[in-house]
Protein backbone atom coordinates (compact mmCIF):
# COMPACT_ATOMS: atom_id res chain seq x y z
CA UNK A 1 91.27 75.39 85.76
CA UNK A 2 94.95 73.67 86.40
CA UNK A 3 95.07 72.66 90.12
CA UNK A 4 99.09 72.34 90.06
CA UNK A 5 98.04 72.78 94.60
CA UNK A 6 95.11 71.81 96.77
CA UNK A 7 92.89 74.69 96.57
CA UNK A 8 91.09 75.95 99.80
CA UNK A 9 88.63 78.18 100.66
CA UNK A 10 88.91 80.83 103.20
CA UNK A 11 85.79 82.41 104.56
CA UNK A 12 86.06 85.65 106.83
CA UNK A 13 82.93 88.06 108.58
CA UNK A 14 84.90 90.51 111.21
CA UNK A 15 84.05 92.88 113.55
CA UNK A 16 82.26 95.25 111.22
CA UNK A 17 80.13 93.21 110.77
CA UNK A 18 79.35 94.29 106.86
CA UNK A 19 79.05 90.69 105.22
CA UNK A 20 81.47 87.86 104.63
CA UNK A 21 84.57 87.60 102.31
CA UNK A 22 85.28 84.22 100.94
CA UNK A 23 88.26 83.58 98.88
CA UNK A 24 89.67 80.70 96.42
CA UNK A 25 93.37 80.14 97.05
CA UNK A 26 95.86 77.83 95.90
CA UNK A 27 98.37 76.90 98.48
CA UNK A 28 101.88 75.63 97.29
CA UNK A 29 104.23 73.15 99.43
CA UNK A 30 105.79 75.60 101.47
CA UNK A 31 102.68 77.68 102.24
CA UNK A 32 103.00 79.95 99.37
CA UNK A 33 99.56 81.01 98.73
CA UNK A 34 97.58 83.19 96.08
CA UNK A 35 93.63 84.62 95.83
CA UNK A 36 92.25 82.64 92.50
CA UNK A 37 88.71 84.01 92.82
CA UNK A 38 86.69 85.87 95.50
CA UNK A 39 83.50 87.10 96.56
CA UNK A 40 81.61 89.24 98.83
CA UNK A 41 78.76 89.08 100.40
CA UNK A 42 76.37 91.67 102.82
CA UNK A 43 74.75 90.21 105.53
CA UNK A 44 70.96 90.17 105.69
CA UNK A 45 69.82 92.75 107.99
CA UNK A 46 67.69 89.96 110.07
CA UNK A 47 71.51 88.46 110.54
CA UNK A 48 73.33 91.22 110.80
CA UNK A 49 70.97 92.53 113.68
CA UNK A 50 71.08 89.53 115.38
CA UNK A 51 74.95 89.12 115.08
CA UNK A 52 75.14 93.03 116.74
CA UNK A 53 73.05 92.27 119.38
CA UNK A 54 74.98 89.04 120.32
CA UNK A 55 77.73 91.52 121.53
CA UNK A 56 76.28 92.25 124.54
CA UNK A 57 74.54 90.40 127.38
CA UNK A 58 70.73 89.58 126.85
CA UNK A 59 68.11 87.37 127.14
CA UNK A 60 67.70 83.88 126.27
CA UNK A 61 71.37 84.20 124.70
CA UNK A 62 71.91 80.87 124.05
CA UNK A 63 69.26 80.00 122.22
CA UNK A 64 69.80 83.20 120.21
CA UNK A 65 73.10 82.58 119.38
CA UNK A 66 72.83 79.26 118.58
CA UNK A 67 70.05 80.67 116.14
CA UNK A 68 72.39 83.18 114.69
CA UNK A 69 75.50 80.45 114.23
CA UNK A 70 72.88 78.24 112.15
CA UNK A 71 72.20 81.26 110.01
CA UNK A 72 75.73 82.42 109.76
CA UNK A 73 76.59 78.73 108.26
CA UNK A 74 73.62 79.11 105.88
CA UNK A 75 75.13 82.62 105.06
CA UNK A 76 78.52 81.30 104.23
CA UNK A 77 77.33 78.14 102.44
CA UNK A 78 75.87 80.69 99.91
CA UNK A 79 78.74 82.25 99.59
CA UNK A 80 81.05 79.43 98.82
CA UNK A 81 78.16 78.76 96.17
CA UNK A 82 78.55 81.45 94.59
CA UNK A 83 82.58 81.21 94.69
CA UNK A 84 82.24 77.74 93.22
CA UNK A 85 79.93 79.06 90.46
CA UNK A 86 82.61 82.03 89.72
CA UNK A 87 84.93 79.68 89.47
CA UNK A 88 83.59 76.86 87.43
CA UNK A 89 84.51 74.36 90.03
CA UNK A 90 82.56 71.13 92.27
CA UNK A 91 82.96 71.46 95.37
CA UNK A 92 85.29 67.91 95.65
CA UNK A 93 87.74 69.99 94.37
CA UNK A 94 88.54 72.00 97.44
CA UNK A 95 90.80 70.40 100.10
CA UNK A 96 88.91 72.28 102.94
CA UNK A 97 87.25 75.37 103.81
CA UNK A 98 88.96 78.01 106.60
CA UNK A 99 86.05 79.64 108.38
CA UNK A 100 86.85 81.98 111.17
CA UNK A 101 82.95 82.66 112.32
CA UNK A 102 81.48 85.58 114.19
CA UNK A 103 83.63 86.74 117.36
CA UNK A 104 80.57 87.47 119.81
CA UNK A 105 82.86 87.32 122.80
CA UNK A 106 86.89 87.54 123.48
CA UNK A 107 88.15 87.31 127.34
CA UNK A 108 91.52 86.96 126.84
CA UNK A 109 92.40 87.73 130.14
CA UNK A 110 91.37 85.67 133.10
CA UNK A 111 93.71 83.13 133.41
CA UNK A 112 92.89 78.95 133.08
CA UNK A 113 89.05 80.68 132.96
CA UNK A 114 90.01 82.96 129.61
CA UNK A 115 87.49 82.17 126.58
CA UNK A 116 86.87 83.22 123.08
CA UNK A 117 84.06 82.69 121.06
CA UNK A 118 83.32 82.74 117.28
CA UNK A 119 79.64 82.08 116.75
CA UNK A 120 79.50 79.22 114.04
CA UNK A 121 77.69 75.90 113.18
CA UNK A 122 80.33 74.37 110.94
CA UNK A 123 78.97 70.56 111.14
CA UNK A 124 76.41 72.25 109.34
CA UNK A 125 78.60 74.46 106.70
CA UNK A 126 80.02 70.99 105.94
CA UNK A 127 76.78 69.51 105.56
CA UNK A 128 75.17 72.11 103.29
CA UNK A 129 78.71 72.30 100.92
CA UNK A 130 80.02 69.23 100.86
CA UNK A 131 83.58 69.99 101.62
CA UNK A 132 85.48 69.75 104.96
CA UNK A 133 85.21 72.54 107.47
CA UNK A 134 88.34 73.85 109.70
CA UNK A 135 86.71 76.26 112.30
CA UNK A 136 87.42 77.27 115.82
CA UNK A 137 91.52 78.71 115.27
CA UNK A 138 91.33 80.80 118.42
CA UNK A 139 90.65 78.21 121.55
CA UNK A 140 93.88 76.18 121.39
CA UNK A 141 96.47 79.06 121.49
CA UNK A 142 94.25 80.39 124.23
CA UNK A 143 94.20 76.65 126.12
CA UNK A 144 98.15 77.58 125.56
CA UNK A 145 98.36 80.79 127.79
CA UNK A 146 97.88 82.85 124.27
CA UNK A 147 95.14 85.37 123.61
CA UNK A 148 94.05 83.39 120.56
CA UNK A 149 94.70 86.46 118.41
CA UNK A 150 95.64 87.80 116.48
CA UNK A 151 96.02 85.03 114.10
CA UNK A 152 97.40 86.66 110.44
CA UNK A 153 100.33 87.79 111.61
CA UNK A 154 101.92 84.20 110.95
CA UNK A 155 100.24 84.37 107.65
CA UNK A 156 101.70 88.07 106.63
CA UNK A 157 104.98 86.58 107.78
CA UNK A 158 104.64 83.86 105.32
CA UNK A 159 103.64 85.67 102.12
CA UNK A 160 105.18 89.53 102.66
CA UNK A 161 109.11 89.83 103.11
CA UNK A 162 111.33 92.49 102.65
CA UNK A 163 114.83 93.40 102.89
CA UNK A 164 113.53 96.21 104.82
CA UNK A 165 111.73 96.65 108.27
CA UNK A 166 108.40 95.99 107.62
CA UNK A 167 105.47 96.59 109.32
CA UNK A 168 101.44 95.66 107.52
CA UNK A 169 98.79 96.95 109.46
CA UNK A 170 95.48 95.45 108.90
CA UNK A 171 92.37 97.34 109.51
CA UNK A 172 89.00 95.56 109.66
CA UNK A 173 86.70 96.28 113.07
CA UNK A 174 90.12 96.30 114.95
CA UNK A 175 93.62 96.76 113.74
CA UNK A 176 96.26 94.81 113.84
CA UNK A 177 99.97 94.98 113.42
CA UNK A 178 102.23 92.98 112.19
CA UNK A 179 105.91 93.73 112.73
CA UNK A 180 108.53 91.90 110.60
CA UNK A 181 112.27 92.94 111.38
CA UNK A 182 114.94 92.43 108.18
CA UNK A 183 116.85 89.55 110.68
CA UNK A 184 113.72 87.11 110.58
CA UNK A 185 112.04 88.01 114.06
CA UNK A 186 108.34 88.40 113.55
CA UNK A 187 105.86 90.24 116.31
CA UNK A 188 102.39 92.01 116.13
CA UNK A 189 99.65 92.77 118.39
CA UNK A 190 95.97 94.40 118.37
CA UNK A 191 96.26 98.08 118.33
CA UNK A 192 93.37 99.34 119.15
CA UNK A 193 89.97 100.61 116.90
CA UNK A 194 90.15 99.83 112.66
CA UNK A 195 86.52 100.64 111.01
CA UNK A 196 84.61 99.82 113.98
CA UNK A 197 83.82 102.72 116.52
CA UNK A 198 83.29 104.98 112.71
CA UNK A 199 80.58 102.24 111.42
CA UNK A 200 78.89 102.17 114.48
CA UNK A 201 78.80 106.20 114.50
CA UNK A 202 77.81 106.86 110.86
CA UNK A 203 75.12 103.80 111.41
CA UNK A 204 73.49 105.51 114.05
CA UNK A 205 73.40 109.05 112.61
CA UNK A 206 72.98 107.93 109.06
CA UNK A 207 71.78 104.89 108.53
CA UNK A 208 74.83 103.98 106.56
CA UNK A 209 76.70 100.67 106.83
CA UNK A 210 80.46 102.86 106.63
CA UNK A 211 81.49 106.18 105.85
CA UNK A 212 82.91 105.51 101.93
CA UNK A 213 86.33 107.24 101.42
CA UNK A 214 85.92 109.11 104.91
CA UNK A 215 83.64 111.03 103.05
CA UNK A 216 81.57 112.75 106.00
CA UNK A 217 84.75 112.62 108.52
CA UNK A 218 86.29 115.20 106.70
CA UNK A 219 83.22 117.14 106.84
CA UNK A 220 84.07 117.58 110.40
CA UNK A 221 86.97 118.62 112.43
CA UNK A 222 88.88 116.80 114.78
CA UNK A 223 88.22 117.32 118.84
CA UNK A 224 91.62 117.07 120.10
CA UNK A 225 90.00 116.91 124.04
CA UNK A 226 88.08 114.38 122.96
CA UNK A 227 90.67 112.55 120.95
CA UNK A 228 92.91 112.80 124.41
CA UNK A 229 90.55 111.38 126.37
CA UNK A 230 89.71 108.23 124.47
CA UNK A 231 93.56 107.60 123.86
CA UNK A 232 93.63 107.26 127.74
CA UNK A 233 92.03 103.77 127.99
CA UNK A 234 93.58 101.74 129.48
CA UNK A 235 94.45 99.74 126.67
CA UNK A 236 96.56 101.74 124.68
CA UNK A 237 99.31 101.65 127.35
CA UNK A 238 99.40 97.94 127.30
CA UNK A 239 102.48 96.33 126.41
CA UNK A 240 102.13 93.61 123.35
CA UNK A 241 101.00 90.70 123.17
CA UNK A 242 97.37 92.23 123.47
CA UNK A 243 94.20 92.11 121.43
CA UNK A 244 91.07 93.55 121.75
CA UNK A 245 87.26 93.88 120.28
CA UNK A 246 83.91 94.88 120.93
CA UNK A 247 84.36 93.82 124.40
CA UNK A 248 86.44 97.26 125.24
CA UNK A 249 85.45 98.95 122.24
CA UNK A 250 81.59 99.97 121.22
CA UNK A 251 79.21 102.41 120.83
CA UNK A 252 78.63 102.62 124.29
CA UNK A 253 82.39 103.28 125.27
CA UNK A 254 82.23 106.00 122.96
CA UNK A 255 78.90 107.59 124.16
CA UNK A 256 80.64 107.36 128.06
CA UNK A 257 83.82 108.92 126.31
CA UNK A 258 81.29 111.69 125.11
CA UNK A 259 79.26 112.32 128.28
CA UNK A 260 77.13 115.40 128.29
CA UNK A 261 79.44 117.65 125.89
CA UNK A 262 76.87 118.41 123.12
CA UNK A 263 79.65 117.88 120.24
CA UNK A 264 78.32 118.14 116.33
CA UNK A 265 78.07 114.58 114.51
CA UNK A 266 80.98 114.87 112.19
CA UNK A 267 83.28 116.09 114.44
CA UNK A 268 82.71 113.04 116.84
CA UNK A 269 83.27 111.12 112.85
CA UNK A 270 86.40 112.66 111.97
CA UNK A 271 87.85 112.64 115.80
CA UNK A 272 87.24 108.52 115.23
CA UNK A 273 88.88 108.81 112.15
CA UNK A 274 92.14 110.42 114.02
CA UNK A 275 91.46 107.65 116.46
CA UNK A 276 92.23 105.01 114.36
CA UNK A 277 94.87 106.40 112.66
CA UNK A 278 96.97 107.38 115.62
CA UNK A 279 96.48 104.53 117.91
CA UNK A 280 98.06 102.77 115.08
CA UNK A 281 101.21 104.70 114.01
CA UNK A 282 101.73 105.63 117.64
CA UNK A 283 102.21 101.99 118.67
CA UNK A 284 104.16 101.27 115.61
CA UNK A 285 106.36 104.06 116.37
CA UNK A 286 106.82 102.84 120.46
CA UNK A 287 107.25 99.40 119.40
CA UNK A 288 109.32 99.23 115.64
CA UNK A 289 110.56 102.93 115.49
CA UNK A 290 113.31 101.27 112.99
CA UNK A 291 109.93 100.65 110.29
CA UNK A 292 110.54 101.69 106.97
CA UNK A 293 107.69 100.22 105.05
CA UNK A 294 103.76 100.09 105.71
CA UNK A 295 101.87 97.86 104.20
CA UNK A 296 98.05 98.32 104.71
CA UNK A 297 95.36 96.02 104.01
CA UNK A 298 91.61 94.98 105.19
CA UNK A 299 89.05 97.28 104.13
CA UNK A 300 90.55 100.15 106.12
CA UNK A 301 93.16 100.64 103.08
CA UNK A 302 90.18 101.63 100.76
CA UNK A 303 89.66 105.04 103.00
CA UNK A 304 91.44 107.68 101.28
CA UNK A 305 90.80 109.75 104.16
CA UNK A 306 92.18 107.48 106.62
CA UNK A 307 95.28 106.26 103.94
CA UNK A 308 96.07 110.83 103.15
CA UNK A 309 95.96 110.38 107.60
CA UNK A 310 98.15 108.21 107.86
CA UNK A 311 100.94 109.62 105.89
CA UNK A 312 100.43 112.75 107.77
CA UNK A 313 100.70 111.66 111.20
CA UNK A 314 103.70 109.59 110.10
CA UNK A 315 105.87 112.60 109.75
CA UNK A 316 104.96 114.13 113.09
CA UNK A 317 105.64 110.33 114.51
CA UNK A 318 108.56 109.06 112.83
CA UNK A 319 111.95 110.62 112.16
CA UNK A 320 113.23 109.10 109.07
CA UNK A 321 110.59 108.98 105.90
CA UNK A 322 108.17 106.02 106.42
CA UNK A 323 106.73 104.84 102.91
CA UNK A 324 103.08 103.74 103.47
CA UNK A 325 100.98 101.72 100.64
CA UNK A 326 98.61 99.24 100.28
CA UNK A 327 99.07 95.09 99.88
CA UNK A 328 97.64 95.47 96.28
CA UNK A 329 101.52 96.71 96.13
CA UNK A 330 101.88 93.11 96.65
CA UNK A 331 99.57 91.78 94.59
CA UNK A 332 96.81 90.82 97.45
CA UNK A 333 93.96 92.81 97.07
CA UNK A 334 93.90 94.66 100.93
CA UNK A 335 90.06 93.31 100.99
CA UNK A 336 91.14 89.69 100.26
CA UNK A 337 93.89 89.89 102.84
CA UNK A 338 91.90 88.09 106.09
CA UNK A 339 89.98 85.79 103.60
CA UNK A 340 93.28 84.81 101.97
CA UNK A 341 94.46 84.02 105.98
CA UNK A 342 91.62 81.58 106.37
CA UNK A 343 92.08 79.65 103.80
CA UNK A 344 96.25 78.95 104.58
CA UNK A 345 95.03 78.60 108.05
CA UNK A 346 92.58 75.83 107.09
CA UNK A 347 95.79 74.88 104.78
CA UNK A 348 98.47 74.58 107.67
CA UNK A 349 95.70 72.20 110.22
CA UNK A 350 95.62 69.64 107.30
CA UNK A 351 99.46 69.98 107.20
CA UNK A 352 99.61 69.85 110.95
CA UNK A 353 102.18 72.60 110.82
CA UNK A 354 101.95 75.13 114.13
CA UNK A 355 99.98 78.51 112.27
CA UNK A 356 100.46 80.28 115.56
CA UNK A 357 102.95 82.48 116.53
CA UNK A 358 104.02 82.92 120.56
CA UNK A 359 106.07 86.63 120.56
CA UNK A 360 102.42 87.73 118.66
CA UNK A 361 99.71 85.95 121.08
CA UNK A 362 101.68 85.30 124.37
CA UNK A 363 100.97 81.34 124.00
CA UNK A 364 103.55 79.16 125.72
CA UNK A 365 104.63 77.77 122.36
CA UNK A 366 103.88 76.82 118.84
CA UNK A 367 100.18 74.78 118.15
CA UNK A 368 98.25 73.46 115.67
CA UNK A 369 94.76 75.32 115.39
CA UNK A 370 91.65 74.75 114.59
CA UNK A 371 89.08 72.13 114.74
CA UNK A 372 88.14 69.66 111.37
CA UNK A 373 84.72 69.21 110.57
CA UNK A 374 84.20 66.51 108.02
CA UNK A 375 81.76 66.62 105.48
């Protein structure tokens, strides 16, 4: 394989918590960067239990997650194998690998005491691949007055443009906006539940690790009472920069947002499904009502029922026609799309280049993330 660029490899496992997407990229001078090879990978179930249970309080917790990081670095070190192997390549020649970890907890919001955690051993990830390890991107925009996330807004800003206004809207656990105006300005925020609050329903009532296509949501009709009522957290009416996770949304929020109303499994599935799709075009349209393009990505953009949403609710939302596709418009397969991020993130600490932006996380000013882990 020609390596005209230093190839890196970005490894990402999000809130879904359905396995781990590593990606080969090549990364040219001025950022410029391109998915080579990729693979996925499920979580064991042993992992993915212990990973679940992680997001809330419990005993012994340290030990446990320390446990669970050690695993998750065995998890990914098999995955980069297997990358490597796909590709035909040894492992001295990749720069550095991007690894974003597990987010377990994310307290964005209590001043000098605000913390973030990605569960992670990456000493170890270095140890068992041989190749340097970038880890830890969140803590120093959040030592900067930032949230820490989210992060791929800087990187959407650097590979999508348009002479358009242009929003992409990734959806993996959570969903994300990025906002990118024709006169350079760049913005995004957390906007609420992506895949999440649906996995965690469909898991529980079928055993199944997603709902494929929105297959038993539309089965089911949307609750608008219910729908009403779980658009009235709290969050929703928070003015950007925010971000969010499992901390404010899980099953447990939705079972209090259900209370004693005996309401038919697929309904509460395709009222999630409504959720998701407009908590996200309702804060596009508050925040870039100008938007003329939608780029979607992250495994949310492989719902046909969710993508057929989408373009619905966007002519009750928007006045002028909003054209809505995916990033494989792009050339970036949507599923690639966070991977892809890791791996120019890992890119841009070696550079020392600034990968965060301020107007999307709140942090005082621009910083150079992550922490390097030499193998």
């Amino acid at each position: 394989m020609n390596k005209p660029y230093p190839l890196y490899i970005g490894l990402m496992s999000g809130t879904s918590l359905d396995g781990i997407d590593a990606v080969l990229a090549k990364i040219g001078p001025n950022g410029e960067a391109s998915a080579l090879e990729a693979v996925s990978t499920p979580f064991l179930p042993e992992l993915r239990k212990a990973l679940f249970e992680l997001q809330s309080p419990g005993p012994n917790e340290l030990h446990r997650e320390k446990q669970a990081g050690n695993a998750l670095a065995l998890a990914y070190a098999v995955a980069v194998d297997q990358l490597l192997t796909k590709a035909k390549l040894h492992p001295s020649a990749i720069t550095a690998i991007g690894a974003h970890g597990q987010t377990i907890r994310h307290q964005p919001h209590l001043g000098d005491m605000a913390y973030t955690h990605q569960t992670l051993n990456p000493a170890l990830l270095a140890e068992k691949t041989g190749i340097d390890v970038i880890a830890d991107f969140r803590s120093r925009d959040l030592a900067a007055g930032g949230h820490g996330a989210p992060l791929v807004p800087a990187f959407h800003a650097q590979q999508f443009s348009s002479l358009d206004d242009l929003a992409i809207l990734n959806i993996g656990g959570i969903a994300n906006l990025t906002l990118l105006r024709k006169n350079g300005e760049v913005t995004g925020f957390d906007c609420g539940p992506g895949n999440m609050l649906m996995d965690a329903w469909i898991y529980e009532h079928q055993g199944n690790a997603f709902d494929e296509n929105g297959a038993w949501a539309l089965q089911g009709k949307v609750n608008e009472v219910l729908l009403a009522k779980m658009l009235k957290d709290s969050f929703f009416a928070k003015m950007p920069p925010k971000s969010t996770g499992r901390d404010d949304f899980h099953l447990t929020w939705l079972k209090e947002n259900l209370g004693n109303e005996n309401y038919l499994s697929e309904d509460v599935q395709a009222t999630l499904l409504h959720l998701t799709a407009y908590s996200a075009l309702d804060a596009l349209a508050r925040h870039a009502p100008q938007t003329q393009k939608l780029i979607v990505c992250g495994g949310g953009a492989r719902n046909n029922a969710l993508m057929n949403l989408f373009k619905v609710k966007s002519q009750q939302l928007f006045k002028q026609p909003l054209e809505i596709t995916t990033s494989d418009t792009a050339g970036i397969d949507p599923q690639l799309v966070e991977g892809l991020a890791f791996a120019w993130l890992a890119w841009a600490h070696k550079e020392k280049r600034p990968a965060n932006l301020p107007a999307v996380t709140g942090a005082k000013g621009p910083r150079i993330l992550g922490a390097c882990y030499p193998a």
